[in-house]
C-alpha atoms as a PDB file:
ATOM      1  CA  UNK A   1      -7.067  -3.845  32.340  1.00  0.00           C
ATOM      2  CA  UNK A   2      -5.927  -4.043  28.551  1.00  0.00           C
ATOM      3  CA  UNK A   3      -7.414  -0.217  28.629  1.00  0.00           C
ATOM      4  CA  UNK A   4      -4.899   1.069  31.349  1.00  0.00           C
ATOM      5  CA  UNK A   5      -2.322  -1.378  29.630  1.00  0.00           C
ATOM      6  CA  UNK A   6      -2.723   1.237  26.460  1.00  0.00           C
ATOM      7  CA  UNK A   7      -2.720   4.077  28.496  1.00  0.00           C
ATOM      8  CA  UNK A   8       0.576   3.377  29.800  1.00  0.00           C
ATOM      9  CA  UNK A   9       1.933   2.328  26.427  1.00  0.00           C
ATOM     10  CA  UNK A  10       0.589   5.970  25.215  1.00  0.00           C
ATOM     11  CA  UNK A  11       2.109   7.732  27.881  1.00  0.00           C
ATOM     12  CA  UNK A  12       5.207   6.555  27.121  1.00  0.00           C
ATOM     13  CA  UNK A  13       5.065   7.261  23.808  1.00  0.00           C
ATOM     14  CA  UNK A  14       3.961  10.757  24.859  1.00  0.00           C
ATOM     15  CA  UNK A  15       6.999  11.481  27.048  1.00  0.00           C
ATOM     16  CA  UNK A  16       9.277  10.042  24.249  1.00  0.00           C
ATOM     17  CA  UNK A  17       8.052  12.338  21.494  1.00  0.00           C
ATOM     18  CA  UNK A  18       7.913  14.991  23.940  1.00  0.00           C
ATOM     19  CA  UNK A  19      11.929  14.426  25.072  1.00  0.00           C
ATOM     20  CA  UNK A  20      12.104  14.111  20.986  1.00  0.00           C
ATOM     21  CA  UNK A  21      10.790  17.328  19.643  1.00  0.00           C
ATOM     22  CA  UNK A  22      12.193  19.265  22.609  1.00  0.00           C
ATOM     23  CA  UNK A  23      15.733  17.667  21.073  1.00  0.00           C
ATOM     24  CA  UNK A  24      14.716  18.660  17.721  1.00  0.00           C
ATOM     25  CA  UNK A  25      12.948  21.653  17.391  1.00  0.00           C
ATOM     26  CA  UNK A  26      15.893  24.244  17.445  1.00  0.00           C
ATOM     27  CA  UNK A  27      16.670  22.646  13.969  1.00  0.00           C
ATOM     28  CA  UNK A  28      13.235  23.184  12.398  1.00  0.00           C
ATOM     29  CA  UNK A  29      13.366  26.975  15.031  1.00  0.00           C
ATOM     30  CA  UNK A  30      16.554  28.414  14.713  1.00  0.00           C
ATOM     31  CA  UNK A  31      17.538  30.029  17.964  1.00  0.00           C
ATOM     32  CA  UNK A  32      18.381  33.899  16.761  1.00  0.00           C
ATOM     33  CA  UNK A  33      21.955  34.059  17.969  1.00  0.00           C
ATOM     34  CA  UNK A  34      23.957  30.728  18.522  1.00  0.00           C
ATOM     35  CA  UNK A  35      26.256  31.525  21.688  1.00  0.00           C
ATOM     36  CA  UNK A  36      29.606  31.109  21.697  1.00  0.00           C
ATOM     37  CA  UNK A  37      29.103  28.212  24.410  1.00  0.00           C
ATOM     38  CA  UNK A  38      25.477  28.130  24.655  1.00  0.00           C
ATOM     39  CA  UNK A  39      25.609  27.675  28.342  1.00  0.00           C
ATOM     40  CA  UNK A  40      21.419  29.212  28.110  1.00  0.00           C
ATOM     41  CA  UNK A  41      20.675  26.595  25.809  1.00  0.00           C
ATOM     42  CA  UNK A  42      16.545  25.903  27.133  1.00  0.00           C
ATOM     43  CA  UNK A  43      17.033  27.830  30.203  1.00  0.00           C
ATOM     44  CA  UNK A  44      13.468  29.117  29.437  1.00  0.00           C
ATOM     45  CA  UNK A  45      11.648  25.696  28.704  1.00  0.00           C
ATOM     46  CA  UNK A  46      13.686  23.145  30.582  1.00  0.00           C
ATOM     47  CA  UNK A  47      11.536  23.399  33.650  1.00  0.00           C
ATOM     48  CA  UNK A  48       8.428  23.208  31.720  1.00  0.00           C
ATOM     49  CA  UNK A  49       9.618  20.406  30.236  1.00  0.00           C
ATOM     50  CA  UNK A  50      10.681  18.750  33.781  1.00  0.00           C
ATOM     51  CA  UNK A  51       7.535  19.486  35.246  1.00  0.00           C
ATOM     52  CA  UNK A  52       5.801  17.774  32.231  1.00  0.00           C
ATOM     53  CA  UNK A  53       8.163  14.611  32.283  1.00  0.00           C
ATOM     54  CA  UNK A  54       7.752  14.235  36.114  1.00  0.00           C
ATOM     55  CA  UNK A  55       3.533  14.267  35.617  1.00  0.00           C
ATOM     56  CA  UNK A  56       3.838  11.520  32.867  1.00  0.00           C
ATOM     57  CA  UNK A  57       6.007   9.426  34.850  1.00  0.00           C
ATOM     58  CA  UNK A  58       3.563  10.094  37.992  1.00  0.00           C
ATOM     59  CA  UNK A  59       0.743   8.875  35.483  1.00  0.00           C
ATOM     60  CA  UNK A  60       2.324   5.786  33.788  1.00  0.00           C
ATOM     61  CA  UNK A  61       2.747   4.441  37.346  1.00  0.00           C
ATOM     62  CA  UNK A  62      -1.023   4.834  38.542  1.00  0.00           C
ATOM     63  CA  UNK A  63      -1.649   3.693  34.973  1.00  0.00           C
ATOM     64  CA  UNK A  64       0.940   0.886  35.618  1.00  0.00           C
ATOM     65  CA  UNK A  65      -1.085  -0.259  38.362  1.00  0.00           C
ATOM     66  CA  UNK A  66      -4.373   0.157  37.203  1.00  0.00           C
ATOM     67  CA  UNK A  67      -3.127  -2.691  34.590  1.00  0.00           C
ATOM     68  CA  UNK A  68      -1.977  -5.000  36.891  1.00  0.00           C
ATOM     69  CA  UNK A  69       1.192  -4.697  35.427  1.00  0.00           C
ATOM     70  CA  UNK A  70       2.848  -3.818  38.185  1.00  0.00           C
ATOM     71  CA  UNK A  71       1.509  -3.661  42.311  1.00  0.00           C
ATOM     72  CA  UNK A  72       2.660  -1.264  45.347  1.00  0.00           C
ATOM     73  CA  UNK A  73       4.887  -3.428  46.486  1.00  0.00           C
ATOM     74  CA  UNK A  74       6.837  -2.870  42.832  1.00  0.00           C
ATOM     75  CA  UNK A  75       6.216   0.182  43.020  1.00  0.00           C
ATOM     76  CA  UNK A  76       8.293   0.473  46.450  1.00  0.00           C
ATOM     77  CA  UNK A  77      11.296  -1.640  44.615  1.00  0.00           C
ATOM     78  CA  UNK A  78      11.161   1.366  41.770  1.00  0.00           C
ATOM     79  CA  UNK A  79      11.664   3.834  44.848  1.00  0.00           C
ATOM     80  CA  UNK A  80      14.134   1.946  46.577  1.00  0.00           C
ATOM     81  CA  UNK A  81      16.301   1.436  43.268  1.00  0.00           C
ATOM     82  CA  UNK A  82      15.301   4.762  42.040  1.00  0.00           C
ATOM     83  CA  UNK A  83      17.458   5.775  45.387  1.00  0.00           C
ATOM     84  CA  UNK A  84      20.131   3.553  45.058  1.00  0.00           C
ATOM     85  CA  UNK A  85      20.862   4.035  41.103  1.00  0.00           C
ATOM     86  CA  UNK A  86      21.077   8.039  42.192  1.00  0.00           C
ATOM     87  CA  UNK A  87      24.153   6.997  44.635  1.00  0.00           C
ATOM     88  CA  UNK A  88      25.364   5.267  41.862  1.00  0.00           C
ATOM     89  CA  UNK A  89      25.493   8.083  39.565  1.00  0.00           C
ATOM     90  CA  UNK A  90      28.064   9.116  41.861  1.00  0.00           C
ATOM     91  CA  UNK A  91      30.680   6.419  41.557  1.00  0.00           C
ATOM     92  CA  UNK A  92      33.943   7.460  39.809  1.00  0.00           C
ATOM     93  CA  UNK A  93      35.743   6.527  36.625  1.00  0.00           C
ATOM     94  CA  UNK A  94      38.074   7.614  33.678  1.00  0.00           C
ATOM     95  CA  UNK A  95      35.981   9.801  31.102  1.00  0.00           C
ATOM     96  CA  UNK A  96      32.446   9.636  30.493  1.00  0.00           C
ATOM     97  CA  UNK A  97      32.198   6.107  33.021  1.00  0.00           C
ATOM     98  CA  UNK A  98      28.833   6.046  34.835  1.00  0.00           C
ATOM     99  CA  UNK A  99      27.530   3.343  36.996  1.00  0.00           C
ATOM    100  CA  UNK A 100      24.158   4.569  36.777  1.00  0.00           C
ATOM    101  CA  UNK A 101      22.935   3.084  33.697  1.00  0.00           C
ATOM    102  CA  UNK A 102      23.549  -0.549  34.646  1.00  0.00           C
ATOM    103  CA  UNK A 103      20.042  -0.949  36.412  1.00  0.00           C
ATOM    104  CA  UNK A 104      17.728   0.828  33.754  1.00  0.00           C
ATOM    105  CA  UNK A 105      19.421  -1.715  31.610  1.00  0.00           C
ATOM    106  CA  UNK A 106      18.898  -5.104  33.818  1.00  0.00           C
ATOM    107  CA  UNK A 107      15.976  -3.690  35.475  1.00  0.00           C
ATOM    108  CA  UNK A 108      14.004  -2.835  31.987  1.00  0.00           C
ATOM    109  CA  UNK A 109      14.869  -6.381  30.663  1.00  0.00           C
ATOM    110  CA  UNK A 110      13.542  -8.153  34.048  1.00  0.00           C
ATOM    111  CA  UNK A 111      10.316  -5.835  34.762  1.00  0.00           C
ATOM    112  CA  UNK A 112       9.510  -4.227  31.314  1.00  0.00           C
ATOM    113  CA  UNK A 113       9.924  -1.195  29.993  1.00  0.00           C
ATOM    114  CA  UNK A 114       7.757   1.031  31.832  1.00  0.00           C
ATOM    115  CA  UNK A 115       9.783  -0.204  34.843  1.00  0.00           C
ATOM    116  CA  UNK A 116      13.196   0.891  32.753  1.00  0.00           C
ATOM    117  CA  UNK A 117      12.091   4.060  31.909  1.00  0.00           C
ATOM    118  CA  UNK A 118      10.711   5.526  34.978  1.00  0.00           C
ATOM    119  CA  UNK A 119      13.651   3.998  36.912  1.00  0.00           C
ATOM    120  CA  UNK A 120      16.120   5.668  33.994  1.00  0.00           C
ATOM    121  CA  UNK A 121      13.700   9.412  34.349  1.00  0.00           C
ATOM    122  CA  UNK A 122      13.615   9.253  37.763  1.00  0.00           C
ATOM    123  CA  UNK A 123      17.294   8.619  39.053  1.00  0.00           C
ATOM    124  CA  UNK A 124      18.780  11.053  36.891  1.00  0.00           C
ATOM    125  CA  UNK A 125      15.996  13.548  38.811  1.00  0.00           C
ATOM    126  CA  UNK A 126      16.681  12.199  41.924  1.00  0.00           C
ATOM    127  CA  UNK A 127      20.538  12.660  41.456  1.00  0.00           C
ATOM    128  CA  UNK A 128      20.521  15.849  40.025  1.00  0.00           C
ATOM    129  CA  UNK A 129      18.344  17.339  43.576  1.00  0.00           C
ATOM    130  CA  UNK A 130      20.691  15.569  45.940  1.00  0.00           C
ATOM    131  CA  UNK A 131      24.138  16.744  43.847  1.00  0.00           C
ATOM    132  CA  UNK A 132      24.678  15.673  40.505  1.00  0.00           C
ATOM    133  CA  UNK A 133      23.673  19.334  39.730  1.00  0.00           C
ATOM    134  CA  UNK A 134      20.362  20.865  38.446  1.00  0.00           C
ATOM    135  CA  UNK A 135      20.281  22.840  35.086  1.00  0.00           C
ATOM    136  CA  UNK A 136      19.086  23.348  31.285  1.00  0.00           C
ATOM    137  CA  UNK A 137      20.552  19.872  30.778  1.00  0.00           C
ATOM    138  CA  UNK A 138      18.774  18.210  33.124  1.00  0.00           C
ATOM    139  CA  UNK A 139      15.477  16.634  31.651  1.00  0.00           C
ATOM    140  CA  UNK A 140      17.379  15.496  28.366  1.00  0.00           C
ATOM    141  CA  UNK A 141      19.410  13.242  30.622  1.00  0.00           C
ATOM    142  CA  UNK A 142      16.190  12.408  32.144  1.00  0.00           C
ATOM    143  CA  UNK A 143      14.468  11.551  28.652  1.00  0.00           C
ATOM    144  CA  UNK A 144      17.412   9.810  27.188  1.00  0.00           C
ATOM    145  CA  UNK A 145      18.573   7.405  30.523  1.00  0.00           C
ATOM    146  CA  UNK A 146      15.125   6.517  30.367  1.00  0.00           C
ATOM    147  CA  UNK A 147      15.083   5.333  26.792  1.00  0.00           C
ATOM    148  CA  UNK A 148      17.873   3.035  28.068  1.00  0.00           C
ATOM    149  CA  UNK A 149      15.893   1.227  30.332  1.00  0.00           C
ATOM    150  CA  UNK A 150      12.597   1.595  28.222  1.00  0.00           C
ATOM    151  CA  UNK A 151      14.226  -0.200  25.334  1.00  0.00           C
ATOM    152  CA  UNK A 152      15.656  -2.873  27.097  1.00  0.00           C
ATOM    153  CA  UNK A 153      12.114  -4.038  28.003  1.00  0.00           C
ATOM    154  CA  UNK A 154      11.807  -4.729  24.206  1.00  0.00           C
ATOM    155  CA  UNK A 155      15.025  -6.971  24.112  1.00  0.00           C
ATOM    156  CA  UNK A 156      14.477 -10.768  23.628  1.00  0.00           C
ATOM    157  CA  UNK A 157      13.837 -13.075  26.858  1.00  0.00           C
ATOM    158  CA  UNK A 158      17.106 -15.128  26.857  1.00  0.00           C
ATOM    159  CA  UNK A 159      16.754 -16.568  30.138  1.00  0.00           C
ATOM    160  CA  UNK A 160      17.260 -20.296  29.186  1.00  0.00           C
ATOM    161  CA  UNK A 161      20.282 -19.227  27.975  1.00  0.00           C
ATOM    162  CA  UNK A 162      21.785 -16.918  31.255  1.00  0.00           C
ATOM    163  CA  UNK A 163      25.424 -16.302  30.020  1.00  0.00           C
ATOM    164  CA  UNK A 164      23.433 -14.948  26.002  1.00  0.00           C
ATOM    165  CA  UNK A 165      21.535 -13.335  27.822  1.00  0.00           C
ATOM    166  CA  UNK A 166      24.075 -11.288  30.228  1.00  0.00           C
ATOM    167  CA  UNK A 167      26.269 -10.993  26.627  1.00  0.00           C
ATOM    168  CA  UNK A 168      23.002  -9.606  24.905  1.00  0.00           C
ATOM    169  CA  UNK A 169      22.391  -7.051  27.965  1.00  0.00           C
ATOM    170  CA  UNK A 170      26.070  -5.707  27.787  1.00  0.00           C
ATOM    171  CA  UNK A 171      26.214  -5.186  24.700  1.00  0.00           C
ATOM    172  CA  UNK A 172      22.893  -3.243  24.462  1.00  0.00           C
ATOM    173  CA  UNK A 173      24.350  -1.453  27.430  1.00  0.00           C
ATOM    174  CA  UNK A 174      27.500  -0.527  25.093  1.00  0.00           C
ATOM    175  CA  UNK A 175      25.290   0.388  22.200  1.00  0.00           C
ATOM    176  CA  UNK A 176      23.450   2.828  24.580  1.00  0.00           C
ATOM    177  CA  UNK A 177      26.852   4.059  25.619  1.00  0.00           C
ATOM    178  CA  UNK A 178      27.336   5.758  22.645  1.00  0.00           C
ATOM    179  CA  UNK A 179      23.904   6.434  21.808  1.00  0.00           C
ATOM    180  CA  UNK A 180      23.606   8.756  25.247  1.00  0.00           C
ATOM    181  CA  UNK A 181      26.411  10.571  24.419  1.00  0.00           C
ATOM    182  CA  UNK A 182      25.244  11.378  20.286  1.00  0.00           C
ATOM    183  CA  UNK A 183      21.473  12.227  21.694  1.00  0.00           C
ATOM    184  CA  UNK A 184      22.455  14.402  24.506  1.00  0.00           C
ATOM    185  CA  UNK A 185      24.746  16.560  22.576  1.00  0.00           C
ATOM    186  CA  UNK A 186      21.698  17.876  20.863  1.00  0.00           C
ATOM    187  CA  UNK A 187      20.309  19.975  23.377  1.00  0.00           C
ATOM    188  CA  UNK A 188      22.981  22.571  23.315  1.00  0.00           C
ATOM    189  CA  UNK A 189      24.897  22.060  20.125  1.00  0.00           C
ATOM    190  CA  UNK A 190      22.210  23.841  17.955  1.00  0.00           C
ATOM    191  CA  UNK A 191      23.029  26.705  20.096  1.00  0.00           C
ATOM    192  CA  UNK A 192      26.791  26.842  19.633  1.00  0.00           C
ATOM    193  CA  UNK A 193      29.176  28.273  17.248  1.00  0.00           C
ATOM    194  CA  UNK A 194      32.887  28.986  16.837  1.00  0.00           C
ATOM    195  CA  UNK A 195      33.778  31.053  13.693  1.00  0.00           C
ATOM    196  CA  UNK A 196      37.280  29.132  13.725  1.00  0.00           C
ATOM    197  CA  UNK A 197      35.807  25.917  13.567  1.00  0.00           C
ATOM    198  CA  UNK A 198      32.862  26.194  11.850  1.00  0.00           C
ATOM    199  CA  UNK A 199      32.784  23.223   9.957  1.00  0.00           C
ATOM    200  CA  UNK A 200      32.190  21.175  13.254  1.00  0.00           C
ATOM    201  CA  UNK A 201      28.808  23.820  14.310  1.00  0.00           C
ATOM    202  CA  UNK A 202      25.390  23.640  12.650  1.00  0.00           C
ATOM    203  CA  UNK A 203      23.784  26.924  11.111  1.00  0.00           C
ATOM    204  CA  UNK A 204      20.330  27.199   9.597  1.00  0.00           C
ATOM    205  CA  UNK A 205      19.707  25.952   5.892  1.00  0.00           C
ATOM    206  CA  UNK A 206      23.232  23.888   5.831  1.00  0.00           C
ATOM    207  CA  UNK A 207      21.024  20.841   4.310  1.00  0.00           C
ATOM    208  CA  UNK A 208      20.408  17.769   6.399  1.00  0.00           C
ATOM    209  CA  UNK A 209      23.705  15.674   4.724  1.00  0.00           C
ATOM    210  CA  UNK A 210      25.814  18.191   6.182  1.00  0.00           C
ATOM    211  CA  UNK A 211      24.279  18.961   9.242  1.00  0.00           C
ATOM    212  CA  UNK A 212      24.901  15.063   9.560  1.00  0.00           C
ATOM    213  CA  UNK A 213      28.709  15.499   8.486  1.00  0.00           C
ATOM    214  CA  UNK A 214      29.507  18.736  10.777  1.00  0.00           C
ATOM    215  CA  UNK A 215      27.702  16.895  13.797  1.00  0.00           C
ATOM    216  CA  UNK A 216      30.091  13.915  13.156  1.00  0.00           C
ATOM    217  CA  UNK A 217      32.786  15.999  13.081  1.00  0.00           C
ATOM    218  CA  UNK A 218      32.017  17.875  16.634  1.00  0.00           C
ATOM    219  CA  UNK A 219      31.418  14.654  17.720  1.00  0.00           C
ATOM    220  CA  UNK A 220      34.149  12.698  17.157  1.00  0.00           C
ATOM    221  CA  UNK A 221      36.346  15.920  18.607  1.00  0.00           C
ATOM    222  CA  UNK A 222      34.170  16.635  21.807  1.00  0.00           C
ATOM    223  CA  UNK A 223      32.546  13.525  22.874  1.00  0.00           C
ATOM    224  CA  UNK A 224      34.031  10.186  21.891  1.00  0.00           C
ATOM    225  CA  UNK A 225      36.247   9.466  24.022  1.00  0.00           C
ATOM    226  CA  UNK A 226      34.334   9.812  26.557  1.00  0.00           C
ATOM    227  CA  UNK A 227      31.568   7.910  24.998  1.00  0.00           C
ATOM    228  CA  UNK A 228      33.892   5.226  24.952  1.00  0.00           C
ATOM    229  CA  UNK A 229      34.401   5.042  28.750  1.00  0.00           C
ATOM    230  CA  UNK A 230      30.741   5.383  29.450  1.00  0.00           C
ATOM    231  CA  UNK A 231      30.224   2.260  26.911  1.00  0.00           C
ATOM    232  CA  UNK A 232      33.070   0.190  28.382  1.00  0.00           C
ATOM    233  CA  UNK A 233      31.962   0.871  31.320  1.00  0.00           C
ATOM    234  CA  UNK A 234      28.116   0.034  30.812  1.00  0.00           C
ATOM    235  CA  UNK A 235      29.210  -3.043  29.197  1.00  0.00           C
ATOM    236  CA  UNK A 236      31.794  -4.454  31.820  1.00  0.00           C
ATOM    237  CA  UNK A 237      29.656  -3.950  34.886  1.00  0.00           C
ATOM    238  CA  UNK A 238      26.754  -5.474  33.182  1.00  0.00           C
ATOM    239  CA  UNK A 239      28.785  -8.568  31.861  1.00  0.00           C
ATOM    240  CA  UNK A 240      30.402  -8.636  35.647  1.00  0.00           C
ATOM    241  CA  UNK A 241      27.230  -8.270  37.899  1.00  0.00           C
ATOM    242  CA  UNK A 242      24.578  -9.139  35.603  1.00  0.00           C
ATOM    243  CA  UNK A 243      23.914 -12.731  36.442  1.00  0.00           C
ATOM    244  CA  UNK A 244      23.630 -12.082  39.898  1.00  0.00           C
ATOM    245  CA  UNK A 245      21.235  -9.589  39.578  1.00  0.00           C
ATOM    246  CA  UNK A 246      19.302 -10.328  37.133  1.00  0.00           C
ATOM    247  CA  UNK A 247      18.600 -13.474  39.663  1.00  0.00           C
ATOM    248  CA  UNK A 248      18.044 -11.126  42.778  1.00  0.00           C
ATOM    249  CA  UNK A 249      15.618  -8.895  40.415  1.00  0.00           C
ATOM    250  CA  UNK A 250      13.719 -12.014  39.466  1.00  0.00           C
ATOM    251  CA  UNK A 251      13.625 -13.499  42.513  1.00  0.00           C
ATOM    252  CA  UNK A 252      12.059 -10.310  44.306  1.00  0.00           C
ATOM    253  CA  UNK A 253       9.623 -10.470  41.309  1.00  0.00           C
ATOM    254  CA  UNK A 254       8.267 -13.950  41.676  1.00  0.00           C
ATOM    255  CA  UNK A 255       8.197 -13.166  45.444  1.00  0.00           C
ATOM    256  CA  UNK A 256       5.862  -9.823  44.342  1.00  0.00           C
ATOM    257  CA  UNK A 257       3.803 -11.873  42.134  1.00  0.00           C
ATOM    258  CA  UNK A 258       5.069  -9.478  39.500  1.00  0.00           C
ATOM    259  CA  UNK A 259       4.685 -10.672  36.029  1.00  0.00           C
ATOM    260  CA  UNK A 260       5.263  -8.700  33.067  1.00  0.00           C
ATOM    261  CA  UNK A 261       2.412  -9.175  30.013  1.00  0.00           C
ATOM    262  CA  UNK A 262       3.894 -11.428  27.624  1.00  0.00           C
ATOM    263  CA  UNK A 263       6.609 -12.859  29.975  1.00  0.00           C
ATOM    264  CA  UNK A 264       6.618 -16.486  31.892  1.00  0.00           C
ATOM    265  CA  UNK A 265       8.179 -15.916  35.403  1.00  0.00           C
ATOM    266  CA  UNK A 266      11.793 -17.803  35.961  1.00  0.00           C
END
């Protein structure tokens, strides 16, 4: 058991330093000609790299329940939410608002963080095929909504203290608002760059200070203000429905038997 335990923890850490090099590497690889736009930004690898996500996540589940730390009847929940946080992807809002990463959040602090992050991966999947749209982009927001969910496993267990604890989990969701926004950027902006505004574009040997400063720059132009929705709106639905569910997720746990290593059922 504490062997397939470590074989889930090291497939996770395999998918996140996969989802992390394939966000890096165009910095230590230049691409030869940075588009104006960059719309073909990984149109060569970005299935690859789905196909390889999708097998992890396929193998941290039967690794999952080869620990015990989950059971098929969880593993039904993660398809039924996995579902349901897909619709929600759909629901609209002013600028970058998304309902869809309220679950990962709750859901990764209830049931752990291989829960989060396969429920994060596999939405974003399961919304892209059924009209959210398919493209280069796609397994980035895969990687990254799971890292929402897979680090809100790692949050403290407030649940003595329910109204902390909802405060705690909105502002995490917040935090992540941001943080989506800042990581996902990176998997075209390599590949862009305007002559008129070239202060705000990275181009090979600038120097890691100001490949810092001219991201900052594009960033703060491009992608804040709708960072801001998406955080706003992470944080208010999590502060207004958290409670709530948070009890209906534990509740279907104890009924499961579902106990996550390390943490006392409520």
């Amino acid at each position: 058991m504490r062997t397939a335990r470590l074989l889930t923890a090291a497939i996770l850490a395999l998918a996140s330093l996969i989802g992390l090099a394939a966000l890096l590497y165009p910095f230590v690889s230049p691409p030869a000609a940075p588009a104006v736009m960059g719309p073909g930004a990984h149109s060569q690898d970005a299935p690859l790299i789905t196909i390889v996500l999708v097998a992890l996540c396929l193998g941290a589940v039967l690794a999952a329940l080869g620990s015990g730390e989950t059971n098929s009847k969880m593993v039904a929940i993660l398809g039924v939410l996995t579902a349901v946080n897909a619709v929600l992807r759909a629901v609209p809002g002013p600028a970058g608002f998304a309902a869809v990463f309220m679950l990962p959040v709750l859901c990764g602090y209830a049931y752990g963080p291989t829960f989060g992050f396969l429920l994060g991966t596999l939405s974003i999947l399961v919304s892209g095929l059924i009209g959210a749209g398919v493209g280069p982009w796609l397994p980035f927001q895969m990687f990254v909504t799971g890292w929402v969910g897979l680090t809100a496993g790692w949050l403290p267990r407030l649940g003595r203290w329910p109204r902390l604890e909802v405060a705690m989990l909105g502002l995490w969701g917040l935090v992540w608002g941001f943080l989506f926004g800042a990581l996902l950027n990176l998997w075209f902006w390599p590949y862009v760059f305007q002559a008129q505004q070239a202060e705000m574009y990275w181009q090979p040997g600038v120097g890691l200070l100001e490949t810092l400063r001219r991201y900052a720059a594009f960033y703060v132009v491009t992608s804040l203000w709708w960072d801001i929705g998406r955080a706003a709106g992470n944080a208010g639905l999590t502060w207004l429905l958290g409670m709530p569910l948070l009890r209906l997720l534990r509740r279907f746990g104890r009924r499961f038997r579902f106990v996550v290593a390390g943490m006392s059922p409520e």
